[in-house]
C-alpha atoms as a PDB file:
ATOM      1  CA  UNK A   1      70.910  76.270  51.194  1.00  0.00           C
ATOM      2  CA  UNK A   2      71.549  78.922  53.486  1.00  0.00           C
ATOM      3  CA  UNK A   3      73.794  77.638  56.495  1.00  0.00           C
ATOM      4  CA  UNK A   4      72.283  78.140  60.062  1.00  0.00           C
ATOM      5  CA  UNK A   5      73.974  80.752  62.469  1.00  0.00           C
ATOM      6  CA  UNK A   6      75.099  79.134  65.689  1.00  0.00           C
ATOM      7  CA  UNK A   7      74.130  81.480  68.525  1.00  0.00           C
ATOM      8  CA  UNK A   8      76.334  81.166  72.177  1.00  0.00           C
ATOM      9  CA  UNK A   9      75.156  79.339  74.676  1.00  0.00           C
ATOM     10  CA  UNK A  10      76.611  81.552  77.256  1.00  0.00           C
ATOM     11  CA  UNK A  11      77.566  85.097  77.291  1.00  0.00           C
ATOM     12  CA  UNK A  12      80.665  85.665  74.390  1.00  0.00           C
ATOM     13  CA  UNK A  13      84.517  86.040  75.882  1.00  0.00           C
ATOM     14  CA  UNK A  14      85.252  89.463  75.896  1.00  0.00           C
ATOM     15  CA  UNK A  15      88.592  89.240  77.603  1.00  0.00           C
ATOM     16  CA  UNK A  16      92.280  90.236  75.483  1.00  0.00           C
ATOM     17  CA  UNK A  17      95.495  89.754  76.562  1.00  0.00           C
ATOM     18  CA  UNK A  18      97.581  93.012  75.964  1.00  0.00           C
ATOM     19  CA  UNK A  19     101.477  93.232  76.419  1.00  0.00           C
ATOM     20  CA  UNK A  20     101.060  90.852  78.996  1.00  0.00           C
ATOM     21  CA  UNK A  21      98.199  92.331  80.828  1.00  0.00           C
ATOM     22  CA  UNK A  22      94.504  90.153  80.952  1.00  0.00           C
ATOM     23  CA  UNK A  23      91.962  92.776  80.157  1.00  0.00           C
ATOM     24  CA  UNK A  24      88.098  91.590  80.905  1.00  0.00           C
ATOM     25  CA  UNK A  25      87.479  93.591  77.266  1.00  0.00           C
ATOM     26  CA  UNK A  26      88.934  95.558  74.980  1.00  0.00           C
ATOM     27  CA  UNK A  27      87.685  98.586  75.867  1.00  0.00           C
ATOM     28  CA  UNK A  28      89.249 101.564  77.849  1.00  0.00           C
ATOM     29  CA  UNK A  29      89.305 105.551  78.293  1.00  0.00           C
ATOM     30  CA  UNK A  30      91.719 107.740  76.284  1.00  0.00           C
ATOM     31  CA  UNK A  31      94.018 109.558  77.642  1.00  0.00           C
ATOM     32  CA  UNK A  32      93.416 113.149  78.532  1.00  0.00           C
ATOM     33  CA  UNK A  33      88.811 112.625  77.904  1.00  0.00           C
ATOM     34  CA  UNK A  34      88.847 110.365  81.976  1.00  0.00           C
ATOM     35  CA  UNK A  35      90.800 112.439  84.187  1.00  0.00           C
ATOM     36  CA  UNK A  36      92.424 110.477  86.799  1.00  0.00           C
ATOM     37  CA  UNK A  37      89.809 107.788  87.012  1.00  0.00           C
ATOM     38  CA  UNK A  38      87.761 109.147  89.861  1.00  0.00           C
ATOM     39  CA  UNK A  39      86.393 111.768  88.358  1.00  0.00           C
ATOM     40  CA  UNK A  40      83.714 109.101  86.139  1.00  0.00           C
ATOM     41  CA  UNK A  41      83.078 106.957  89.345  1.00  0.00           C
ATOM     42  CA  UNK A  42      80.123 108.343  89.550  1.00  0.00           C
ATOM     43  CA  UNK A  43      78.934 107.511  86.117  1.00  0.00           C
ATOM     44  CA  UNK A  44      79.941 104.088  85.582  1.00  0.00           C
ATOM     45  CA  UNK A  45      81.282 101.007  87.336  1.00  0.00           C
ATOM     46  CA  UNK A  46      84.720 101.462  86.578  1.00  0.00           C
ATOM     47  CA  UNK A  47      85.556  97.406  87.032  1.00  0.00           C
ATOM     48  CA  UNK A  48      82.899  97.389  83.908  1.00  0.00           C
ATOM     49  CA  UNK A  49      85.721  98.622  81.494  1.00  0.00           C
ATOM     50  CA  UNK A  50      89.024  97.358  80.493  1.00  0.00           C
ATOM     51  CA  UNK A  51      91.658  99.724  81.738  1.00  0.00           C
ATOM     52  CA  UNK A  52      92.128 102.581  83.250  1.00  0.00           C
ATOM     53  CA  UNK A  53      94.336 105.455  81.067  1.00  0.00           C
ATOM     54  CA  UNK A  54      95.056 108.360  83.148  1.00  0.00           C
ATOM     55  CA  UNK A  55      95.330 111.933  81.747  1.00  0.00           C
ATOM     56  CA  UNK A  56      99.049 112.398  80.782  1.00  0.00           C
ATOM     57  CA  UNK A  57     101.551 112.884  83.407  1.00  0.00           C
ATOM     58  CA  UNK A  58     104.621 114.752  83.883  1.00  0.00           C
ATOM     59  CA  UNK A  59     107.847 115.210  85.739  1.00  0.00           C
ATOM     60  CA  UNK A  60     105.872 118.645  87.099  1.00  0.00           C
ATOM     61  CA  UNK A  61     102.633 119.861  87.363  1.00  0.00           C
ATOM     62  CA  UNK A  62     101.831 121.523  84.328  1.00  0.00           C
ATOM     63  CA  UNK A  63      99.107 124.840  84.212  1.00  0.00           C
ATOM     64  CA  UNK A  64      98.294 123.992  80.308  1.00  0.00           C
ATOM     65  CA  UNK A  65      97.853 126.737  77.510  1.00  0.00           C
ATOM     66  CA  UNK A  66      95.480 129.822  78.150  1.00  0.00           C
ATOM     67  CA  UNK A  67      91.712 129.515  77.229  1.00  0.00           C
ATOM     68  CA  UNK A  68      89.743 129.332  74.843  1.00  0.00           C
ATOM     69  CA  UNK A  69      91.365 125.667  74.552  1.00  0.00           C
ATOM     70  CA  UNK A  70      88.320 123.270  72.978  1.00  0.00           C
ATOM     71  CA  UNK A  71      86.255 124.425  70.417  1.00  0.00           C
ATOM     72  CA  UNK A  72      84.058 122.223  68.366  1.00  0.00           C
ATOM     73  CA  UNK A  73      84.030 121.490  64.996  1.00  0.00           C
ATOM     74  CA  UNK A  74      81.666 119.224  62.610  1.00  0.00           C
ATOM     75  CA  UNK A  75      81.701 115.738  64.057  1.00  0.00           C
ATOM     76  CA  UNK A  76      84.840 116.313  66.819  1.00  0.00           C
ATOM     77  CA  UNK A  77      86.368 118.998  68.588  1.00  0.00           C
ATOM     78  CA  UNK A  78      89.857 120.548  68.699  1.00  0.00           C
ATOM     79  CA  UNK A  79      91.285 121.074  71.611  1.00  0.00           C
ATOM     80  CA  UNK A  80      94.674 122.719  72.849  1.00  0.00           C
ATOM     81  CA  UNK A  81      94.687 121.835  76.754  1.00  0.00           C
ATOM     82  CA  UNK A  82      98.569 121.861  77.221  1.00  0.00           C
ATOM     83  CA  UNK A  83      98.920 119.101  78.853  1.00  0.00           C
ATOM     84  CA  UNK A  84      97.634 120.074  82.306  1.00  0.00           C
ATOM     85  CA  UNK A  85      98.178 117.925  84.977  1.00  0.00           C
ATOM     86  CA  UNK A  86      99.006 117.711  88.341  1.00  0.00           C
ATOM     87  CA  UNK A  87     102.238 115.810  88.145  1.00  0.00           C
ATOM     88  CA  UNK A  88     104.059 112.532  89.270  1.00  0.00           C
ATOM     89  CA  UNK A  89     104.390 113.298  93.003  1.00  0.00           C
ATOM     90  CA  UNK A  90     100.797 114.767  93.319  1.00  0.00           C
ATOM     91  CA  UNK A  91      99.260 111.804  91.275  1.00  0.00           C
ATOM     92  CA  UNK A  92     101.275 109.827  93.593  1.00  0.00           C
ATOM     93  CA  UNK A  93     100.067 111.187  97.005  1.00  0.00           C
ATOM     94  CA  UNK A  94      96.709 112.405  96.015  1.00  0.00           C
ATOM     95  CA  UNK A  95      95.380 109.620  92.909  1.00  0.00           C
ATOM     96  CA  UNK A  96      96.738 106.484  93.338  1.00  0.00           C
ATOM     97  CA  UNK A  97      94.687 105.925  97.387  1.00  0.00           C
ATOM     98  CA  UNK A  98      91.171 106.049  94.722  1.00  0.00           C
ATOM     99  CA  UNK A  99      93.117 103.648  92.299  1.00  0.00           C
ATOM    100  CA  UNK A 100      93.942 101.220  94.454  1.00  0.00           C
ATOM    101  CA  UNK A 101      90.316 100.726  95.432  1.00  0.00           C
ATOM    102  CA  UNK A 102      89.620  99.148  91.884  1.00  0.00           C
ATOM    103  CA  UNK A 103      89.970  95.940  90.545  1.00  0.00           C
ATOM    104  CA  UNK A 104      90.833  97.361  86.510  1.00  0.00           C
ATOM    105  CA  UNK A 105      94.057  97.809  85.166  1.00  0.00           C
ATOM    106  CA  UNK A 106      95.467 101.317  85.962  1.00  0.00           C
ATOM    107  CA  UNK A 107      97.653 102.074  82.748  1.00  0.00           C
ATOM    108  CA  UNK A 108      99.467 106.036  83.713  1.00  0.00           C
ATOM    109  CA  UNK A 109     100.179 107.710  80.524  1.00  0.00           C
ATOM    110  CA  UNK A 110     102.972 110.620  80.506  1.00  0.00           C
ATOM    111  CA  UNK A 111     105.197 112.161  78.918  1.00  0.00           C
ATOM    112  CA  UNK A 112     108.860 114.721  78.697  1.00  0.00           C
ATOM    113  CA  UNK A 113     109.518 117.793  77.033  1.00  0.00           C
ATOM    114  CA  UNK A 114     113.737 116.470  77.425  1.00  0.00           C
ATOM    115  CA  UNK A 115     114.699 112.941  77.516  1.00  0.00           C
ATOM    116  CA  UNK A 116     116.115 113.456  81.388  1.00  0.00           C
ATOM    117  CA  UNK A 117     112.629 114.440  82.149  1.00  0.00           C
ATOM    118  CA  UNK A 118     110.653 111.103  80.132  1.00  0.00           C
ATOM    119  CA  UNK A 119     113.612 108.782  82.018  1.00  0.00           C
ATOM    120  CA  UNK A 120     112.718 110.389  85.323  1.00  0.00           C
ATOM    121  CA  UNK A 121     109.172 109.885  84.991  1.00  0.00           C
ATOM    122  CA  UNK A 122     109.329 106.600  84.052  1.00  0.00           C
ATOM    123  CA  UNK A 123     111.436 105.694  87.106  1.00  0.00           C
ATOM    124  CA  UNK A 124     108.923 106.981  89.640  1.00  0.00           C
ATOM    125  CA  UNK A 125     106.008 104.914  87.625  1.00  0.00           C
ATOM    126  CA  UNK A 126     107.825 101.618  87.898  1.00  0.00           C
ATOM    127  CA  UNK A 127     108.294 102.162  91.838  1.00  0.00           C
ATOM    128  CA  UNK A 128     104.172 102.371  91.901  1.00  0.00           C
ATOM    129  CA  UNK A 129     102.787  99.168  92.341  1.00  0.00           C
ATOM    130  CA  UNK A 130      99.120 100.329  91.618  1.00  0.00           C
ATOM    131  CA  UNK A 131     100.586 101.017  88.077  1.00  0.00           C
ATOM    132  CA  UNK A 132     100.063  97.753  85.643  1.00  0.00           C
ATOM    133  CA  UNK A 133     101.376  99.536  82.765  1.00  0.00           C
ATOM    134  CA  UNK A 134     102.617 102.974  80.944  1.00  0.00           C
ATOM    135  CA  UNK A 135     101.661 104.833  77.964  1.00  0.00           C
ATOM    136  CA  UNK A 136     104.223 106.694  76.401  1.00  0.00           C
ATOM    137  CA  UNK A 137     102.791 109.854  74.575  1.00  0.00           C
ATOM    138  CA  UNK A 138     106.113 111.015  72.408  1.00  0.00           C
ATOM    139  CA  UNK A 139     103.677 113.337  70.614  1.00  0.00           C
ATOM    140  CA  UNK A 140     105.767 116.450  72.435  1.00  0.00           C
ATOM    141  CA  UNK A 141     108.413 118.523  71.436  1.00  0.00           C
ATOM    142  CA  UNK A 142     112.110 117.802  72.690  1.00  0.00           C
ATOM    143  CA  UNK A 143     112.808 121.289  73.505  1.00  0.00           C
ATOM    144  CA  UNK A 144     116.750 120.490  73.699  1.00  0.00           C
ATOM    145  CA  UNK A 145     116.442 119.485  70.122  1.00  0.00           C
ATOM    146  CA  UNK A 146     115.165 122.675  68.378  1.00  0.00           C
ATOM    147  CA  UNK A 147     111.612 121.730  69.617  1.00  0.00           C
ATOM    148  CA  UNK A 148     111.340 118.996  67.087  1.00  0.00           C
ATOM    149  CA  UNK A 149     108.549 116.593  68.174  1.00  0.00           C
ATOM    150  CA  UNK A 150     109.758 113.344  69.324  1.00  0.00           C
ATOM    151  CA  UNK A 151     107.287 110.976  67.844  1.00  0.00           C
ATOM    152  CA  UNK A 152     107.500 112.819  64.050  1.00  0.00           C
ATOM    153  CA  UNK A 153     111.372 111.339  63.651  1.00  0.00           C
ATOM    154  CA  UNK A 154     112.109 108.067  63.449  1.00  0.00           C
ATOM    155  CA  UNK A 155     115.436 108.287  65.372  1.00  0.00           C
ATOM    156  CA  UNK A 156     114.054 110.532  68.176  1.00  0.00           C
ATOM    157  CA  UNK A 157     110.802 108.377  68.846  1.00  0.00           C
ATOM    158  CA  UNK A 158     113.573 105.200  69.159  1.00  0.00           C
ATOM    159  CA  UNK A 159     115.496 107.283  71.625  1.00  0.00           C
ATOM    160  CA  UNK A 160     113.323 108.530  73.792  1.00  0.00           C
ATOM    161  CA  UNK A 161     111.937 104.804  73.774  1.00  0.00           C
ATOM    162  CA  UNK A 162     114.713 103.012  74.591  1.00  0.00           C
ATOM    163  CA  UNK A 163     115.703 105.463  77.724  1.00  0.00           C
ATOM    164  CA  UNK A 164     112.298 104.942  79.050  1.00  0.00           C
ATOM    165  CA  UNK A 165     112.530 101.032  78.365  1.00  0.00           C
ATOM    166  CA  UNK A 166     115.796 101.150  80.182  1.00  0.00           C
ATOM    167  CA  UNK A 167     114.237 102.671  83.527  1.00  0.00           C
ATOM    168  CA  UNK A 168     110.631 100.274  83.344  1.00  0.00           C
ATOM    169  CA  UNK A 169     110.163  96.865  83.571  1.00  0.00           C
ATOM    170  CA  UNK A 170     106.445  97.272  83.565  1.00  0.00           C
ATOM    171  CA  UNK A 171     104.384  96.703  79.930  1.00  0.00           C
ATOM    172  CA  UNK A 172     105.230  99.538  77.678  1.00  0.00           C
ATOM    173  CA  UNK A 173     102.671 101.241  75.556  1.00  0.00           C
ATOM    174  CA  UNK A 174     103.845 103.825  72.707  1.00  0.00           C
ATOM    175  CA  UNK A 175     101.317 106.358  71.323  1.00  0.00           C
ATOM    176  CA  UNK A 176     102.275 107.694  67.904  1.00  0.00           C
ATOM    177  CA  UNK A 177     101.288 110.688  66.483  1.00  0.00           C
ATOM    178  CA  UNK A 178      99.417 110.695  62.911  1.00  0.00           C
ATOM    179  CA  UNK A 179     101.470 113.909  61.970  1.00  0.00           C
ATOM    180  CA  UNK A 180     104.050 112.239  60.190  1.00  0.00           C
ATOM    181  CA  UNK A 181     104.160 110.721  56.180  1.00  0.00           C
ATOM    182  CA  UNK A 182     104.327 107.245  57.008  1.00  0.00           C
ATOM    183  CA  UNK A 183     103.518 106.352  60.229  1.00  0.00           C
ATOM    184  CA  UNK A 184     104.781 102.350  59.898  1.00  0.00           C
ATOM    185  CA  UNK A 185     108.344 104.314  60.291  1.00  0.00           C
ATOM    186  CA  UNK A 186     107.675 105.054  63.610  1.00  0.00           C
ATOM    187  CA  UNK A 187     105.666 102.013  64.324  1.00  0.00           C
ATOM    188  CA  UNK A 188     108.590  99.775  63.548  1.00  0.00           C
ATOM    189  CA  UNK A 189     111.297 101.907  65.555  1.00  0.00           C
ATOM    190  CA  UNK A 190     109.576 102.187  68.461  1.00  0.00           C
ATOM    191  CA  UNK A 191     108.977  98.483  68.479  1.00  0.00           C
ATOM    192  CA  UNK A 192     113.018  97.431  67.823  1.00  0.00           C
ATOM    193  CA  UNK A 193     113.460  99.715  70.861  1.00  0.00           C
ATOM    194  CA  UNK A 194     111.379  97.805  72.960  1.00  0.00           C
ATOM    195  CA  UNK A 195     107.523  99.042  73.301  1.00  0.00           C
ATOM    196  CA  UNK A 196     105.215  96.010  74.260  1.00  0.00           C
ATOM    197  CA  UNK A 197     102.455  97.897  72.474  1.00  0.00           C
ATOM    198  CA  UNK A 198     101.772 100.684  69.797  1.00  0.00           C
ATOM    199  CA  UNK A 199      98.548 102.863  70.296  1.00  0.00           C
ATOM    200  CA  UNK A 200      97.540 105.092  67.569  1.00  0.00           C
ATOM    201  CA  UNK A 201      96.942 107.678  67.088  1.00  0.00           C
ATOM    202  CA  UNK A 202      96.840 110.367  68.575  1.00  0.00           C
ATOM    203  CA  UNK A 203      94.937 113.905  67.817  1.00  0.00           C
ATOM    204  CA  UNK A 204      95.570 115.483  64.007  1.00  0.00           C
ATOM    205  CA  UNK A 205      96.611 118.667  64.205  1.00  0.00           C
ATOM    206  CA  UNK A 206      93.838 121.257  62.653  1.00  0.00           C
ATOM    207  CA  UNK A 207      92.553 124.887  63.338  1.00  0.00           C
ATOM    208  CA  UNK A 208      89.512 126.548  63.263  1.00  0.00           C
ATOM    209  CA  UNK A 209      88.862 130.120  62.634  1.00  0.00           C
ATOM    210  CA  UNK A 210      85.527 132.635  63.966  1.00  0.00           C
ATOM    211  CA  UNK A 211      84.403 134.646  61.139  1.00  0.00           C
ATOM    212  CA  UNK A 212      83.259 137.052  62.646  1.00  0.00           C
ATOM    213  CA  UNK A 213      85.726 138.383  64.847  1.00  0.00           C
ATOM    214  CA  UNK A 214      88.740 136.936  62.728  1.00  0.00           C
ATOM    215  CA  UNK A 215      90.484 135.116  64.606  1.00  0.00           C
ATOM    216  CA  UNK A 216      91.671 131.720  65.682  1.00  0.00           C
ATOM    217  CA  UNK A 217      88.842 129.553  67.844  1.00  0.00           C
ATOM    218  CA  UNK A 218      91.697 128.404  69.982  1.00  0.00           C
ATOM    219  CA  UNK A 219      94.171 130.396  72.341  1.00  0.00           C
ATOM    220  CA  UNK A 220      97.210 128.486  70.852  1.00  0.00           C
ATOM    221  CA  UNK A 221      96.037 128.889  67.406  1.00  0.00           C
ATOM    222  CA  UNK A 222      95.705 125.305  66.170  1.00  0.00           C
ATOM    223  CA  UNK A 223      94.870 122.294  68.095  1.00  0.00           C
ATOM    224  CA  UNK A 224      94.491 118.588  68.649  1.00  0.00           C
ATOM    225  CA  UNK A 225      91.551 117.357  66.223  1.00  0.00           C
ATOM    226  CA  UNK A 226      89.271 114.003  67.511  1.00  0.00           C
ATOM    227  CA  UNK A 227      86.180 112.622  67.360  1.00  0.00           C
ATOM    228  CA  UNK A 228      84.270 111.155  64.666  1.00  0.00           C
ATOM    229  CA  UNK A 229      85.472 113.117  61.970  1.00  0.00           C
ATOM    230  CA  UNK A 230      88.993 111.682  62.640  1.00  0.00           C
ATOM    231  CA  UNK A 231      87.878 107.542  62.590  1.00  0.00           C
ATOM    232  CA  UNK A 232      88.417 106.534  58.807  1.00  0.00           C
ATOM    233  CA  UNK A 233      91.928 108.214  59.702  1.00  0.00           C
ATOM    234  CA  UNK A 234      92.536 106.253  62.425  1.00  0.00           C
ATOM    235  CA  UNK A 235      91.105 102.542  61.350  1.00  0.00           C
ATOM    236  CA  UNK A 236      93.899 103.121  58.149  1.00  0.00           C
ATOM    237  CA  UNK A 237      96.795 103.979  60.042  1.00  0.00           C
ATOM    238  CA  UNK A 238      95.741 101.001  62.725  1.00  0.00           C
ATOM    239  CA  UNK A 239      95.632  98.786  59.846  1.00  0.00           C
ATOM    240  CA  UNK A 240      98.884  99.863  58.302  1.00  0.00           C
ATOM    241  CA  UNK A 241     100.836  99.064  62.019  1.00  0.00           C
ATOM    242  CA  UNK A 242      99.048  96.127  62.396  1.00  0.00           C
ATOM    243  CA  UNK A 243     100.610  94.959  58.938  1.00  0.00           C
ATOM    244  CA  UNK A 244     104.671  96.170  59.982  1.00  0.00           C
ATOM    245  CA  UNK A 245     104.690  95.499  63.788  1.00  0.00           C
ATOM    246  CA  UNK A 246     104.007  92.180  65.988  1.00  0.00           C
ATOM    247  CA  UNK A 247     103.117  93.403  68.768  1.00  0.00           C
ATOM    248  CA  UNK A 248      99.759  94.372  69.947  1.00  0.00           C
ATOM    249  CA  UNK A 249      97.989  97.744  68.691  1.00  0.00           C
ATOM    250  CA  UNK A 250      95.302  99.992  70.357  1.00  0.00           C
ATOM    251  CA  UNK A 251      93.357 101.247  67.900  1.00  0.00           C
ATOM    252  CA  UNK A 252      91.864 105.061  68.906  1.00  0.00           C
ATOM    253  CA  UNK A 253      90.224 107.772  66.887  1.00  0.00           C
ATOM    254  CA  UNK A 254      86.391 108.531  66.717  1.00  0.00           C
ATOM    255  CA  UNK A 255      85.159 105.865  68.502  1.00  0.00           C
ATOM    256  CA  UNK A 256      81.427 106.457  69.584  1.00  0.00           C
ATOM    257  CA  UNK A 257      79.762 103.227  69.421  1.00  0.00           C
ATOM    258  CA  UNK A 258      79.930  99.612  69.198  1.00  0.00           C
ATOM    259  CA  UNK A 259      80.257  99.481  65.457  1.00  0.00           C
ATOM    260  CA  UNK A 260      83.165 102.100  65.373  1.00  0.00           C
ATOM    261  CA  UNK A 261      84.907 100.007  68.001  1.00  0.00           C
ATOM    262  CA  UNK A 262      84.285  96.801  65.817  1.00  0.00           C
ATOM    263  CA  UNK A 263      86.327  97.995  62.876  1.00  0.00           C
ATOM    264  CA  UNK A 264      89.395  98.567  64.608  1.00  0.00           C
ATOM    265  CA  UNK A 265      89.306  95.165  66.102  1.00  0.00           C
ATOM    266  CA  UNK A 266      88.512  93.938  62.925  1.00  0.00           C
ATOM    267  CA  UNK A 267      91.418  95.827  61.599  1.00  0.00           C
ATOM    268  CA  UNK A 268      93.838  94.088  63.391  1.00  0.00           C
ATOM    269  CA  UNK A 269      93.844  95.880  66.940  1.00  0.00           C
ATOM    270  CA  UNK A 270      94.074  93.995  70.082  1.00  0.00           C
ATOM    271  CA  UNK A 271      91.914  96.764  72.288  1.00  0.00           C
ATOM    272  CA  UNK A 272      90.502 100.360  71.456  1.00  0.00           C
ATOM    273  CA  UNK A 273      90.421 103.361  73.390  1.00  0.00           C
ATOM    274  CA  UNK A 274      87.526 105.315  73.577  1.00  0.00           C
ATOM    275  CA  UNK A 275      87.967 109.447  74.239  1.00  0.00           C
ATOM    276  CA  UNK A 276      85.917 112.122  72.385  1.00  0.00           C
ATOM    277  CA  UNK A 277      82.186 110.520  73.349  1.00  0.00           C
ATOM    278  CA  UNK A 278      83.235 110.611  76.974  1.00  0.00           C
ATOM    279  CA  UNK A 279      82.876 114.218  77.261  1.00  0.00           C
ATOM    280  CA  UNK A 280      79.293 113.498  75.196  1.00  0.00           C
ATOM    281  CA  UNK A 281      77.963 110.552  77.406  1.00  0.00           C
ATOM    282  CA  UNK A 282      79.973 109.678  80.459  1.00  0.00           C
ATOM    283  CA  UNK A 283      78.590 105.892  80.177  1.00  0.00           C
ATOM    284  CA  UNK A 284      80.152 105.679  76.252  1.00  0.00           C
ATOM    285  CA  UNK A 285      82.196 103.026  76.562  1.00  0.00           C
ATOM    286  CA  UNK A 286      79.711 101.139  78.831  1.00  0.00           C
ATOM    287  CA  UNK A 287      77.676 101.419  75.167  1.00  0.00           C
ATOM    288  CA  UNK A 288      80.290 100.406  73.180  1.00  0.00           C
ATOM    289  CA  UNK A 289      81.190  97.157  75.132  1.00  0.00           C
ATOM    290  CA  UNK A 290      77.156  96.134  75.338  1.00  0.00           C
ATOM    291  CA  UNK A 291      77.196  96.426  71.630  1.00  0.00           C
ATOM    292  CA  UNK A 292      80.420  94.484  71.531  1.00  0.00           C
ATOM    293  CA  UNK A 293      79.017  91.611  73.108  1.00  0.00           C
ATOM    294  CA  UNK A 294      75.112  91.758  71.292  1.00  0.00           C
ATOM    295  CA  UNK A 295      77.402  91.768  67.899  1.00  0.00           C
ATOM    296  CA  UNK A 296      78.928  88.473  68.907  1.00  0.00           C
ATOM    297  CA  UNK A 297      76.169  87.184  70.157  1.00  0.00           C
ATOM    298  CA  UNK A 298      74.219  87.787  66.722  1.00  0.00           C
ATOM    299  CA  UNK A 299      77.541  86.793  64.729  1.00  0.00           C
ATOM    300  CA  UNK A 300      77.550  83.742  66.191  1.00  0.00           C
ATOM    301  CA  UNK A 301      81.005  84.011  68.049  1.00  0.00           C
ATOM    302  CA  UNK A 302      81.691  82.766  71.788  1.00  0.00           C
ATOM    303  CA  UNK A 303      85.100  84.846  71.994  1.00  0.00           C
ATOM    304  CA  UNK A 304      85.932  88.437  71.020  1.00  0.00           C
ATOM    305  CA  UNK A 305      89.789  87.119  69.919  1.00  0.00           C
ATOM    306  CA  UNK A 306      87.623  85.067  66.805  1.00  0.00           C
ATOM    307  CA  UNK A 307      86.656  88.804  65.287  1.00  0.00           C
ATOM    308  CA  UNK A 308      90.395  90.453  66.282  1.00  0.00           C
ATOM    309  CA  UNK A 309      92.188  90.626  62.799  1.00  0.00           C
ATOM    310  CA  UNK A 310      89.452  89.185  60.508  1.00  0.00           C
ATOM    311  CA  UNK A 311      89.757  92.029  58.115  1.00  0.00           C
ATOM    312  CA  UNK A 312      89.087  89.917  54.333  1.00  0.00           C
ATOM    313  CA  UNK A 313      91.104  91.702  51.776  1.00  0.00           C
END
């Protein structure tokens, strides 16, 4: 006898608590594909999405890496930006007055190319109340240390982690890089030295070439690889933290609808961030969080936290 779904009553709970922080759903921008916020105002409500991620911030404003830096590629893009961004004291004076006109979670992502500079970064963003938490990109090079990227060594990433963990008391977020040969390594370092959260991951690096002229697509030769063609990448790895940390993980990579978003909370992640499909449809994640709640709705479940982690293995 085939059992009878039970369809909700009322609309499903979309709401996730993350590193201490109530999100109304699981679904928010990636950094570097929503600007500052105000720049997609016009295209969606943003007290429709999760959280707010801010494009990456630094100590000082940073020009980025000479054009061409995006070029796209069979389901994504590579891209080799640099980094731009106006930095701390600018986003300071000149973001946070929009920010503080809406009610979402503002989480400021940023990042050091020295450990003085991550610590002094992290100082300002814990003296900004409009700030609920930070994202910790470590996917840079310490240029002090032979320009060995943080987030690829185990020791480093704990480092540069604890310094910044030392200077905030807000919820700390850790983005790894997928560069690396095990990424549960990292995972579980960056969590002894104190991140609240893991999101991963970040772009893979790739490079695309014109035939015809011979030479690299991008400026800076290779690039930051995302969209699409990146997801089965991304739903592993989130699966693979999810198994060696505790805390919460944002799961990121590819994300371009509801069902993409589906498997990483299925996988085991807490929230997703969605990045790539913004540039393609400003209203993505709007998309993805409809089809979030019509899944539930059809699956029979009256809160999103029943579907978190159900992976059957």
């Amino acid at each position: 006898m085939a059992i009878e779904q039970k369809t909700p009553t009322t609309r499903p709970n979309l709401t996730v608590d993350l590193a201490g922080m109530r999100l109304r759903n699981p679904v928010m921008p990636a950094s570097g594909t929503f600007g500052y916020g105000e720049e997609y105002a016009p295209f969606l409500d943003l007290e429709d999405i999760g959280a707010i991620v801010t494009k990456g911030l630094s100590l000082k404003p940073k020009a980025g890496n000479p054009t061409p830096r995006i070029a796209e590629t069979i389901s994504g893009m590579l891209n080799a930006i640099g980094l731009q961004n106006v930095g701390i004291e600018a986003f300071q004076k000149h973001k946070i007055p929009f920010l503080r006109t809406v009610n979402t979670p503002v989480i400021a992502n940023f990042f050091g190319n020295t450990l003085e500079e991550y610590g002094a970064v992290a100082e300002q963003l814990e003296e900004i109340p409009e700030i609920a938490a930070a994202e910790l990109n470590i996917s840079c090079p310490n240029v002090k240390q032979g320009g060995i990227v943080f987030g690829t060594d185990p020791q480093a990433a704990s480092e540069v982690v604890r310094l910044v963990r030392s200077k905030l008391t807000k919820p700390l977020i850790v983005k790894l890089t997928p560069n690396v040969t095990d990424i549960t390594v990292v995972a579980k370092a960056v969590e002894d030295a104190g991140a609240d959260a893991i999101c991963c991951i970040n772009t893979l690096t790739g490079m695309s070439i014109d035939i015809h002229t011979r030479k690299p697509r991008l400026a800076n030769k290779t690039g930051g690889l995302s969209g699409p063609a990146i997801r089965p990448v991304a739903v592993r790895m989130v699966h693979q933290v999810v198994q060696a940390v505790s805390v919460p993980v944002i799961g990121v990579g590819g994300i371009v609808c509801a069902m993409d978003a589906l498997e990483f909370l299925i996988a085991g992640a807490t929230a997703v961030q969605v990045g790539t499909a913004n540039f393609v449809d400003p209203s993505a994640m709007l998309t993805v969080i409809r089809g979030i709640e019509e899944f539930c709705v059809n699956e029979g479940l009256d809160d999103i936290n029943q579907l978190i982690g159900s992976l059957r293995v």
